[in-house]
PDB file of N, CA and C in Angstrom:
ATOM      1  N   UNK A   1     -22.740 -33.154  36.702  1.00  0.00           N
ATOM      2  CA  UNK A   1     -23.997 -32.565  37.118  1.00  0.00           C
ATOM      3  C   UNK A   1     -24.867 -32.383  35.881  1.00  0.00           C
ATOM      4  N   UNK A   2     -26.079 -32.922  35.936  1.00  0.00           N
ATOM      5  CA  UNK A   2     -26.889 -32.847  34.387  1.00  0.00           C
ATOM      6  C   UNK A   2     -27.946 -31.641  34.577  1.00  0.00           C
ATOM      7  N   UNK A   3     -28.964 -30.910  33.790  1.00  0.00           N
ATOM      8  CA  UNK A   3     -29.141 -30.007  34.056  1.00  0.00           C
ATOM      9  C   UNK A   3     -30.428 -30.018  34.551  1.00  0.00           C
ATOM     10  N   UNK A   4     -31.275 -30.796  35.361  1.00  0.00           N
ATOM     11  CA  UNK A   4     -32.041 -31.077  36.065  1.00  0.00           C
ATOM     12  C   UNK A   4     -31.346 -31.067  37.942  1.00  0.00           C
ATOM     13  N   UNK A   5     -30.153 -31.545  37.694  1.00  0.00           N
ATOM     14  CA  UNK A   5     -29.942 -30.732  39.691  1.00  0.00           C
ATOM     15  C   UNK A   5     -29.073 -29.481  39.053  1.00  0.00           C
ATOM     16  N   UNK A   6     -29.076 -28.587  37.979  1.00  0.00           N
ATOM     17  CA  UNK A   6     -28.488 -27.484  38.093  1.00  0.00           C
ATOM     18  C   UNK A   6     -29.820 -26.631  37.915  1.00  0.00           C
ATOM     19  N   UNK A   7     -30.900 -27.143  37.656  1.00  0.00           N
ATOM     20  CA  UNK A   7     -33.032 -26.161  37.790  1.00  0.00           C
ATOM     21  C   UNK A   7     -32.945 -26.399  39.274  1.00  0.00           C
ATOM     22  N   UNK A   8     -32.511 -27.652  40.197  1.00  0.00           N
ATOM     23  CA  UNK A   8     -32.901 -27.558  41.671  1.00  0.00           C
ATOM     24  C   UNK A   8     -32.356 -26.682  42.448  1.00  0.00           C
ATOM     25  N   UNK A   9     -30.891 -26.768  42.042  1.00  0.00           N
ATOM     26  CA  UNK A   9     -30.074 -25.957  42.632  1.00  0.00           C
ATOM     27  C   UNK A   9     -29.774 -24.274  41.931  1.00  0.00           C
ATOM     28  N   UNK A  10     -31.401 -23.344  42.725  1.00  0.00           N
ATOM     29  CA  UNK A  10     -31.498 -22.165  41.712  1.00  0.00           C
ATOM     30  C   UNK A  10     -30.474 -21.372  42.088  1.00  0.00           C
ATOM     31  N   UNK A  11     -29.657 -21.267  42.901  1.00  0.00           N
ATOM     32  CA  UNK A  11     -28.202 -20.784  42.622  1.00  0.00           C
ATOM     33  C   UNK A  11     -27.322 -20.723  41.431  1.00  0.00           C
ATOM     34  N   UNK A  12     -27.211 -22.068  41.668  1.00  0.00           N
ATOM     35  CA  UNK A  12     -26.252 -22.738  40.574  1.00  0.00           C
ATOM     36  C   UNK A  12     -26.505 -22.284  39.194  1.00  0.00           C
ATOM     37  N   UNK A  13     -28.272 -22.317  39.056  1.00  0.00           N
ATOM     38  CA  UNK A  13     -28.668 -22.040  37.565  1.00  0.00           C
ATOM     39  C   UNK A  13     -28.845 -20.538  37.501  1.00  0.00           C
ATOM     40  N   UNK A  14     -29.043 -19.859  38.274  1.00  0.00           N
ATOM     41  CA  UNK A  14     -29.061 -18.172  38.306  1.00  0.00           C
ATOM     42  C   UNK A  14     -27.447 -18.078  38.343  1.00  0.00           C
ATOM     43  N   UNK A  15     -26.940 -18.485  38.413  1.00  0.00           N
ATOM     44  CA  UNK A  15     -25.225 -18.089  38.501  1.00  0.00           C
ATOM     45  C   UNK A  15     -24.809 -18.398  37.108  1.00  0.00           C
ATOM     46  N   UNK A  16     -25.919 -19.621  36.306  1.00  0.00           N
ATOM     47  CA  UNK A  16     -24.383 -19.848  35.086  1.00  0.00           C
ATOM     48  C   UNK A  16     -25.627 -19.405  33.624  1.00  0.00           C
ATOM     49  N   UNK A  17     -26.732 -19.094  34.317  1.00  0.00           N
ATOM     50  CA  UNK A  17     -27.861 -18.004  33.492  1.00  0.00           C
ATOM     51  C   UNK A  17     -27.106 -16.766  33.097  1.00  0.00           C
ATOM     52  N   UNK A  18     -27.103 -16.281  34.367  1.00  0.00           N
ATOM     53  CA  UNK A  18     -26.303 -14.536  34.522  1.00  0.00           C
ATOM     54  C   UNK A  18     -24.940 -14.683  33.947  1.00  0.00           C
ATOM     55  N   UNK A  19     -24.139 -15.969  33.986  1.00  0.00           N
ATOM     56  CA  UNK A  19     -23.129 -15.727  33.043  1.00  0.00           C
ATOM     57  C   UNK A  19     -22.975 -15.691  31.609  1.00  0.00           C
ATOM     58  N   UNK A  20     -24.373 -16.308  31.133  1.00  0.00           N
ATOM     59  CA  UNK A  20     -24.623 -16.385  29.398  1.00  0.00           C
ATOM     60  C   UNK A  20     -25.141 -14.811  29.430  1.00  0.00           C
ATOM     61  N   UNK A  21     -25.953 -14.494  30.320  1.00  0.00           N
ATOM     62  CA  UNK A  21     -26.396 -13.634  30.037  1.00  0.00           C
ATOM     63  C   UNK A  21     -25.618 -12.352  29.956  1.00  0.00           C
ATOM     64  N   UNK A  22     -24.633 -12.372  30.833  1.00  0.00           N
ATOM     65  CA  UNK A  22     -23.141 -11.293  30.534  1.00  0.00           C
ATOM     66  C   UNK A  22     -22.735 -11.617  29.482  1.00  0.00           C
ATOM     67  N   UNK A  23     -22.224 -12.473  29.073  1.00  0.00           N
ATOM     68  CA  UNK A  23     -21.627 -12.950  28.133  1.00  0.00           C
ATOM     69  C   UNK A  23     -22.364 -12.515  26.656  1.00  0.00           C
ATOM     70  N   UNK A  24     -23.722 -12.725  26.385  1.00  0.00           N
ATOM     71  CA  UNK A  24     -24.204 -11.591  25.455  1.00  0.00           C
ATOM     72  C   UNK A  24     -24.466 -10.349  25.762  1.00  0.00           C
ATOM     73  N   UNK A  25     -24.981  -9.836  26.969  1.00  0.00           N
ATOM     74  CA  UNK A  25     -24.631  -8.597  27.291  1.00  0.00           C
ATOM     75  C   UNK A  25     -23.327  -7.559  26.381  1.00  0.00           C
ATOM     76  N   UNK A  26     -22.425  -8.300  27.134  1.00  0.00           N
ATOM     77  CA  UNK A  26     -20.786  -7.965  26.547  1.00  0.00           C
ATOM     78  C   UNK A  26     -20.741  -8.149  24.680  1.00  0.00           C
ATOM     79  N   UNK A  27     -21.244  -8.895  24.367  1.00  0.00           N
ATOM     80  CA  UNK A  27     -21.210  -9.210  22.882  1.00  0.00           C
ATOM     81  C   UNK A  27     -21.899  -8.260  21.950  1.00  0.00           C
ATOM     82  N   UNK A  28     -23.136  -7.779  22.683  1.00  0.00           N
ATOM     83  CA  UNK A  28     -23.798  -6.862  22.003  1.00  0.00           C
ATOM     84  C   UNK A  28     -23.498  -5.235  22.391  1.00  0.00           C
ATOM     85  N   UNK A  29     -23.261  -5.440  23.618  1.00  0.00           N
ATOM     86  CA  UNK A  29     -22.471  -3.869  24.199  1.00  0.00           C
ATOM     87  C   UNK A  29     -21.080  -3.745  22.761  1.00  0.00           C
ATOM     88  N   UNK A  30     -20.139  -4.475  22.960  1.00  0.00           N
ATOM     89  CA  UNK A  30     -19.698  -4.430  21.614  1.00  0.00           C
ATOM     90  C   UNK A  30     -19.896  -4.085  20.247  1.00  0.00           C
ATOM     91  N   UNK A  31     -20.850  -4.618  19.992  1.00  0.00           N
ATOM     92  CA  UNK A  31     -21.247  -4.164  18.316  1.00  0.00           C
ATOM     93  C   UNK A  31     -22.286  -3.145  18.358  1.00  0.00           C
ATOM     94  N   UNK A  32     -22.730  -3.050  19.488  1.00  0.00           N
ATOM     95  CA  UNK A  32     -23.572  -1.716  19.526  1.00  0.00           C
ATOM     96  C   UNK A  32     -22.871   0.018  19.788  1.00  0.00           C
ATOM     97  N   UNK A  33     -22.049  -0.382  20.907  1.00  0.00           N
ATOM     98  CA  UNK A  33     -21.031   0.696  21.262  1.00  0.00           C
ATOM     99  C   UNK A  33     -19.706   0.789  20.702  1.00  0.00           C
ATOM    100  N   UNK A  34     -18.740  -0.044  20.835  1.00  0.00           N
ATOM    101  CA  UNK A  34     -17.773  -0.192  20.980  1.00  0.00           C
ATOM    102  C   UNK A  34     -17.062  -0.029  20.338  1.00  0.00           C
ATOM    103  N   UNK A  35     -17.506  -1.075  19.151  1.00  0.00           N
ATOM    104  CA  UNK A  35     -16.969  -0.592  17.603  1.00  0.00           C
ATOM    105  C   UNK A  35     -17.745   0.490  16.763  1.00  0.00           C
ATOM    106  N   UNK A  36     -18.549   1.062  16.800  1.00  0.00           N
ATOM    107  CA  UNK A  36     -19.048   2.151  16.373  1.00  0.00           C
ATOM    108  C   UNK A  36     -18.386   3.507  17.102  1.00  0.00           C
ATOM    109  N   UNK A  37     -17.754   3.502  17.987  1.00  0.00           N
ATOM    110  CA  UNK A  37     -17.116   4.502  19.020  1.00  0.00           C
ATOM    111  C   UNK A  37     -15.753   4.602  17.947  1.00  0.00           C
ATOM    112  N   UNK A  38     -15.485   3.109  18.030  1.00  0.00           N
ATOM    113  CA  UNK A  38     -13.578   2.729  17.530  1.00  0.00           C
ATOM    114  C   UNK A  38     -13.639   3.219  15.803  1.00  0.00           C
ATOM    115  N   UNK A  39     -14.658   3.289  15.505  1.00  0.00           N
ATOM    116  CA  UNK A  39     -14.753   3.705  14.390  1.00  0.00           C
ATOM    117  C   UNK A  39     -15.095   5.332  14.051  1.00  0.00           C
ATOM    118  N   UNK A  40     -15.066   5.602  14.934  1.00  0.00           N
ATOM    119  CA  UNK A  40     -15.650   7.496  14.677  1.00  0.00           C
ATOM    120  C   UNK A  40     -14.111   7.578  14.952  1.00  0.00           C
ATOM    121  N   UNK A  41     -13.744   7.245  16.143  1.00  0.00           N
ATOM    122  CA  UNK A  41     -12.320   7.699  16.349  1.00  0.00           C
ATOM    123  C   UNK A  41     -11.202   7.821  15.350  1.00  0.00           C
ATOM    124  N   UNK A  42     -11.105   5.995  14.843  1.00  0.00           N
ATOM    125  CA  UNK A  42     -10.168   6.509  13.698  1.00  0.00           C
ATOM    126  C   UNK A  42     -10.813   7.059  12.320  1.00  0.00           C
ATOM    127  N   UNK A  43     -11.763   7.617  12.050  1.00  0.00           N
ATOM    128  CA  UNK A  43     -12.173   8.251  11.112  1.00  0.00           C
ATOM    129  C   UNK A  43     -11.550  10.397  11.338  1.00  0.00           C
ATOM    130  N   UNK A  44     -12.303  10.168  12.769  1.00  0.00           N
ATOM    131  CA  UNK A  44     -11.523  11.523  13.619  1.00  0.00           C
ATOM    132  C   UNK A  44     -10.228  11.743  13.335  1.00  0.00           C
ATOM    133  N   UNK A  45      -9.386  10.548  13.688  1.00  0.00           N
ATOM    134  CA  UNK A  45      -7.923  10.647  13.776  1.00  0.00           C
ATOM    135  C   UNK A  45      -7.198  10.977  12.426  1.00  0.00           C
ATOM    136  N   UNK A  46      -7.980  10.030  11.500  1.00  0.00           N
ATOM    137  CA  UNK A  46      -7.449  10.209  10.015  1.00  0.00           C
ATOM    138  C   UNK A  46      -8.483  11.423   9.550  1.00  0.00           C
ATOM    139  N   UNK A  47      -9.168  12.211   9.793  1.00  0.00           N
ATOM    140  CA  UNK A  47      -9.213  13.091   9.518  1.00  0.00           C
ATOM    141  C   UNK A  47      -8.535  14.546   9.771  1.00  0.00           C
ATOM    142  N   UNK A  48      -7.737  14.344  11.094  1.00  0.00           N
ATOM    143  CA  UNK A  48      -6.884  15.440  11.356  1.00  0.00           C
ATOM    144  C   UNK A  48      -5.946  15.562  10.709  1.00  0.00           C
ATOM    145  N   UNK A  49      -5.485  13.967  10.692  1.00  0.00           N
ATOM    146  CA  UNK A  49      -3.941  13.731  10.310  1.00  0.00           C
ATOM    147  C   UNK A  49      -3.982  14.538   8.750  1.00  0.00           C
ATOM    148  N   UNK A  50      -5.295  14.264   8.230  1.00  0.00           N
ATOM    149  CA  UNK A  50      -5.120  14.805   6.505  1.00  0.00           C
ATOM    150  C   UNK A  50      -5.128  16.876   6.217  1.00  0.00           C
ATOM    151  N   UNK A  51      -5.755  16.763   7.449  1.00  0.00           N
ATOM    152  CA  UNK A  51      -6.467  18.020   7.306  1.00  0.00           C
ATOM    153  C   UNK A  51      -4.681  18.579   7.845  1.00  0.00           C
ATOM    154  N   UNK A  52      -3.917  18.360   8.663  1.00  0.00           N
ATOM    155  CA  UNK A  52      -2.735  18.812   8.635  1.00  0.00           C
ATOM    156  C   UNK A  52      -2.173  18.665   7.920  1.00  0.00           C
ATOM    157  N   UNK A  53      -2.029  17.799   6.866  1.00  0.00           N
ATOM    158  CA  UNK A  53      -1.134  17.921   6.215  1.00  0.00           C
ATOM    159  C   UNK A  53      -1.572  18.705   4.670  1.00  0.00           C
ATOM    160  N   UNK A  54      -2.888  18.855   4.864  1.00  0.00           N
ATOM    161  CA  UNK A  54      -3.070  19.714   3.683  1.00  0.00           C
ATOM    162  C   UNK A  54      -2.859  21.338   4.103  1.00  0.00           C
ATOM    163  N   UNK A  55      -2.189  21.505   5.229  1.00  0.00           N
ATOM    164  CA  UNK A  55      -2.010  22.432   5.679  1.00  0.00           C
ATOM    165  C   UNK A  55      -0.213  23.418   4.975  1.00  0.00           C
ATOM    166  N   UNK A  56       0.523  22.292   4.861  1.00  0.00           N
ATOM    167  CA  UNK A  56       1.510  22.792   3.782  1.00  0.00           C
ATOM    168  C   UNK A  56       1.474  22.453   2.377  1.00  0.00           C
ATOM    169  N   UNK A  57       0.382  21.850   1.761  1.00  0.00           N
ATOM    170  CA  UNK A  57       0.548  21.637   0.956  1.00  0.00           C
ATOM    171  C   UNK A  57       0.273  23.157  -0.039  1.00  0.00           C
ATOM    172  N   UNK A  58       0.944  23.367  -1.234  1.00  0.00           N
ATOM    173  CA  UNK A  58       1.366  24.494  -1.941  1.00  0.00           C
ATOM    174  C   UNK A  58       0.550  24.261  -3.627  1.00  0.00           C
ATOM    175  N   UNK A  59      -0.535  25.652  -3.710  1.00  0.00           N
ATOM    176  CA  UNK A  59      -0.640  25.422  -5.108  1.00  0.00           C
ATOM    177  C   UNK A  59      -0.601  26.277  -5.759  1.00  0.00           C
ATOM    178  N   UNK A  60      -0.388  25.832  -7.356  1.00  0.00           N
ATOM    179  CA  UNK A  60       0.397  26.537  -7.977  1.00  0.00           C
ATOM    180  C   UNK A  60      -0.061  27.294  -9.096  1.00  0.00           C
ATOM    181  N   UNK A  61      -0.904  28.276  -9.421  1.00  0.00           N
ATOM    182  CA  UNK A  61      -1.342  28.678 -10.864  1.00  0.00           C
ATOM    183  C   UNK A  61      -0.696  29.036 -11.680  1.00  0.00           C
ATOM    184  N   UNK A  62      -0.663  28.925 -12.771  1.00  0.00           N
ATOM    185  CA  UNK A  62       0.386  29.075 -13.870  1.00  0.00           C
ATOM    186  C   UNK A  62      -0.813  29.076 -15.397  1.00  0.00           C
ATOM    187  N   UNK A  63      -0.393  30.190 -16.347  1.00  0.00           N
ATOM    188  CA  UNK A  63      -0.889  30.151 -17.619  1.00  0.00           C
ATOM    189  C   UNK A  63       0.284  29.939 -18.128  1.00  0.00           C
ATOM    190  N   UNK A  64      -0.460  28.573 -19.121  1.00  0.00           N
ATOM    191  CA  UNK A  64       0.778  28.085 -20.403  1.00  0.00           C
ATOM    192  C   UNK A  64       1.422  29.166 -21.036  1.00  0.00           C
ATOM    193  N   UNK A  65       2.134  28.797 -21.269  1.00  0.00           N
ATOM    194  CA  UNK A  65       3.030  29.784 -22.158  1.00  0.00           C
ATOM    195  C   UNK A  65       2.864  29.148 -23.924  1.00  0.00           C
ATOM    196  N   UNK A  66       3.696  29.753 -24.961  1.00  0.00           N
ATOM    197  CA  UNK A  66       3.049  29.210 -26.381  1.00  0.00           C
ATOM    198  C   UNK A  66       4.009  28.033 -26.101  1.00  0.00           C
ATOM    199  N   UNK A  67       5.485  27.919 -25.797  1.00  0.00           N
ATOM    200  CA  UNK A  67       6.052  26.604 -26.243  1.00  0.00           C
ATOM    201  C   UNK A  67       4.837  25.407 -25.592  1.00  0.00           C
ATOM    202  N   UNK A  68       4.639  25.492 -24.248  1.00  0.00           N
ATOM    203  CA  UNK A  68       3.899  24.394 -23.681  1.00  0.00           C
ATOM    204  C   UNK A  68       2.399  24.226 -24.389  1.00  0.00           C
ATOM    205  N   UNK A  69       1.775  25.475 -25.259  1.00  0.00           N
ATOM    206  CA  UNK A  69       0.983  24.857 -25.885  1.00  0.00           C
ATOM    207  C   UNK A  69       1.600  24.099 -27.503  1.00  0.00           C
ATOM    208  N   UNK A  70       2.613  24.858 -27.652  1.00  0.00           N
ATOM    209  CA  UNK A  70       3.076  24.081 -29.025  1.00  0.00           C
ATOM    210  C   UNK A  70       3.534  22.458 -28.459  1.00  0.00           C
ATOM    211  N   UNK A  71       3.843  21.783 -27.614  1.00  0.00           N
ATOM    212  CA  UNK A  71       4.114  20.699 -26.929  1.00  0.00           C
ATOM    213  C   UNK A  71       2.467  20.056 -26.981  1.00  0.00           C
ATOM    214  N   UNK A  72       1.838  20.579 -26.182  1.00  0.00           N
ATOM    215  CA  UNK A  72       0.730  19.896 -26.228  1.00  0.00           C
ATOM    216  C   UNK A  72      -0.076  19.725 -27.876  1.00  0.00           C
ATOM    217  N   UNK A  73      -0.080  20.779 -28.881  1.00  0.00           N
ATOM    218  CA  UNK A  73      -0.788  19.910 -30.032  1.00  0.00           C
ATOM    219  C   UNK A  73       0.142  19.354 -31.044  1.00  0.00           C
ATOM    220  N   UNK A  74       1.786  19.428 -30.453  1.00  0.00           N
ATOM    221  CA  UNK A  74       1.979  18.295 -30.979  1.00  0.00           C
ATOM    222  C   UNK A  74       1.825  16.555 -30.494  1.00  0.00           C
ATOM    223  N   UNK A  75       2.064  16.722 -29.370  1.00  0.00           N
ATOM    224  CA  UNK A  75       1.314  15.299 -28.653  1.00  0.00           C
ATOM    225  C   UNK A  75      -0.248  15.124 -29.280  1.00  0.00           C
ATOM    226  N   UNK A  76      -1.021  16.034 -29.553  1.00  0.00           N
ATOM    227  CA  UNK A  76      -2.480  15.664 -29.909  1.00  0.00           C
ATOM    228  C   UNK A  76      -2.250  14.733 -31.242  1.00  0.00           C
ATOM    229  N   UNK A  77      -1.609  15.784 -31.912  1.00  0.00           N
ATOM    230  CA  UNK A  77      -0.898  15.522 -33.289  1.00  0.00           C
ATOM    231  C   UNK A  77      -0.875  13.855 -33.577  1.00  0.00           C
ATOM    232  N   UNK A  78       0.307  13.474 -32.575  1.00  0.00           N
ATOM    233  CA  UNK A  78       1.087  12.501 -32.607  1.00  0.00           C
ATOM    234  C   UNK A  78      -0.219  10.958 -32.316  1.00  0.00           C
ATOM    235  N   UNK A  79      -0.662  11.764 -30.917  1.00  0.00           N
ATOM    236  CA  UNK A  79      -1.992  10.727 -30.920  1.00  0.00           C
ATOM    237  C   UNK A  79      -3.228  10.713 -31.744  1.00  0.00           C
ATOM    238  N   UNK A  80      -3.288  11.541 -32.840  1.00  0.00           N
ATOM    239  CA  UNK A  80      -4.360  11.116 -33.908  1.00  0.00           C
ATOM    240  C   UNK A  80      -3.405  10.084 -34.669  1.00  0.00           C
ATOM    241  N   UNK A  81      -2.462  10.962 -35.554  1.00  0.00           N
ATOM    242  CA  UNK A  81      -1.421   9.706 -36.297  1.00  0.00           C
ATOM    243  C   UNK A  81      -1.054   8.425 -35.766  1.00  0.00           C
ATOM    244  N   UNK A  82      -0.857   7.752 -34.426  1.00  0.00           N
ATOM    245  CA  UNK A  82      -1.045   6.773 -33.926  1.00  0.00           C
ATOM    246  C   UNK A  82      -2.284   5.957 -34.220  1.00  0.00           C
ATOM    247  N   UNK A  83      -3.471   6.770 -33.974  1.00  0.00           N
ATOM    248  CA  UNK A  83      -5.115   6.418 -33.847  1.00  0.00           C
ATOM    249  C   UNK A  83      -5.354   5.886 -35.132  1.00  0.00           C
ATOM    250  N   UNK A  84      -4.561   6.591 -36.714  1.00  0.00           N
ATOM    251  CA  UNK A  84      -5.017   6.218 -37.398  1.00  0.00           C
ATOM    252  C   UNK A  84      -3.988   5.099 -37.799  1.00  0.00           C
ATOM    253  N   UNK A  85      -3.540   5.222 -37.640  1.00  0.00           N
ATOM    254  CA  UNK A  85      -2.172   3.833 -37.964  1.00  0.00           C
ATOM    255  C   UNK A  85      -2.485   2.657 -37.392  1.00  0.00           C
ATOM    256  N   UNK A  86      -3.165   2.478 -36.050  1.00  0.00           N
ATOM    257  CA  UNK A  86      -4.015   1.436 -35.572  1.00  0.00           C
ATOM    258  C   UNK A  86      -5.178   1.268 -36.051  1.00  0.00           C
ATOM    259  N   UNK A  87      -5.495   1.925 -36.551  1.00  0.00           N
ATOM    260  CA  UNK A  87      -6.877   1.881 -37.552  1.00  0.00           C
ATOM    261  C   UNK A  87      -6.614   0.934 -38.912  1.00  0.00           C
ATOM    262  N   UNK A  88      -5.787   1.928 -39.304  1.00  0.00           N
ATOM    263  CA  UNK A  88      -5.233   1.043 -40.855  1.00  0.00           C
ATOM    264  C   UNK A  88      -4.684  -0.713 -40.563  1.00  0.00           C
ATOM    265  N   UNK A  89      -4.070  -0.721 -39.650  1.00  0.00           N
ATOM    266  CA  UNK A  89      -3.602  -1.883 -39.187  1.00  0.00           C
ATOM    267  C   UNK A  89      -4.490  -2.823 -38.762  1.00  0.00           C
ATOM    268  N   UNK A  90      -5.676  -2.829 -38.183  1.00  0.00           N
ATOM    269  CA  UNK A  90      -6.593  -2.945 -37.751  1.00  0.00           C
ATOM    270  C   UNK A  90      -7.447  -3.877 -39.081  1.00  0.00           C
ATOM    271  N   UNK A  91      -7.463  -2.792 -39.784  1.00  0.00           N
ATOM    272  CA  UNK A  91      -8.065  -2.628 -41.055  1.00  0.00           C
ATOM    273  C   UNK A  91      -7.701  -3.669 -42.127  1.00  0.00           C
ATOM    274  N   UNK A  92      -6.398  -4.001 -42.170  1.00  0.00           N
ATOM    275  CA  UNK A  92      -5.674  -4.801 -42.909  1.00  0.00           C
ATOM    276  C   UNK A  92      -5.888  -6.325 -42.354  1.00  0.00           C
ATOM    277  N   UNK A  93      -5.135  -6.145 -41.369  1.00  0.00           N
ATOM    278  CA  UNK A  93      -5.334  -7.515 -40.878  1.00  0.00           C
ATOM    279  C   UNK A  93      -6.689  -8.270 -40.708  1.00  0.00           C
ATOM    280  N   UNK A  94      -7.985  -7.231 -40.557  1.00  0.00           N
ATOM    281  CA  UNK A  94      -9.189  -8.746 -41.038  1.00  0.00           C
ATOM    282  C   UNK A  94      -9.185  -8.552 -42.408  1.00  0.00           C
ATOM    283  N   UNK A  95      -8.763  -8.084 -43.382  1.00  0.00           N
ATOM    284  CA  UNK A  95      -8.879  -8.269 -44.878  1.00  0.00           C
ATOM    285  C   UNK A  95      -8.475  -9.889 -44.968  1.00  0.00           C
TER     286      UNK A  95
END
């Protein structure tokens, strides 16, 4: 059937019109609704799920004590003397 007896036969062409025309109907109902819906949801969903579980989560305040600051400036310590040892090295090798 070519599409000159499917214009005569306005059945035929109102029947397979209205089916393109569902057919984007449906396509744009989709990206207009559908997935914008599917997307609040799991944003919703993963937002509960977090919000419960920050519900046991436990925190903890604590003031250093001197050993844990004597720990920390010796690590400072340690990473200047590194800093400069890569420096010197640094230094040497484009000589």
């Amino acid at each position: 059937m070519n599409t000159n007896e499917m214009f005569r036969n306005k059945k035929l062409a109102y029947g397979f019109t209205s089916l393109i025309g569902m057919a984007f109907m449906g396509f744009v109902t989709g990206w207009v609704f559908l997935i914008p819906i599917a997307t609040a949801g799991f944003l919703l969903y993963g937002y509960t799920v977090y919000s419960r579980d920050q519900k046991y989560r436990i925190n903890v305040n604590y003031k250093p004590s001197d050993a844990m600051k004597a720990i920390a400036r010796r690590e400072m310590e340690l990473a200047k003397e590194k800093e400069r040892l890569m420096y010197e090295q640094r230094h040497i090798e484009m000589k």
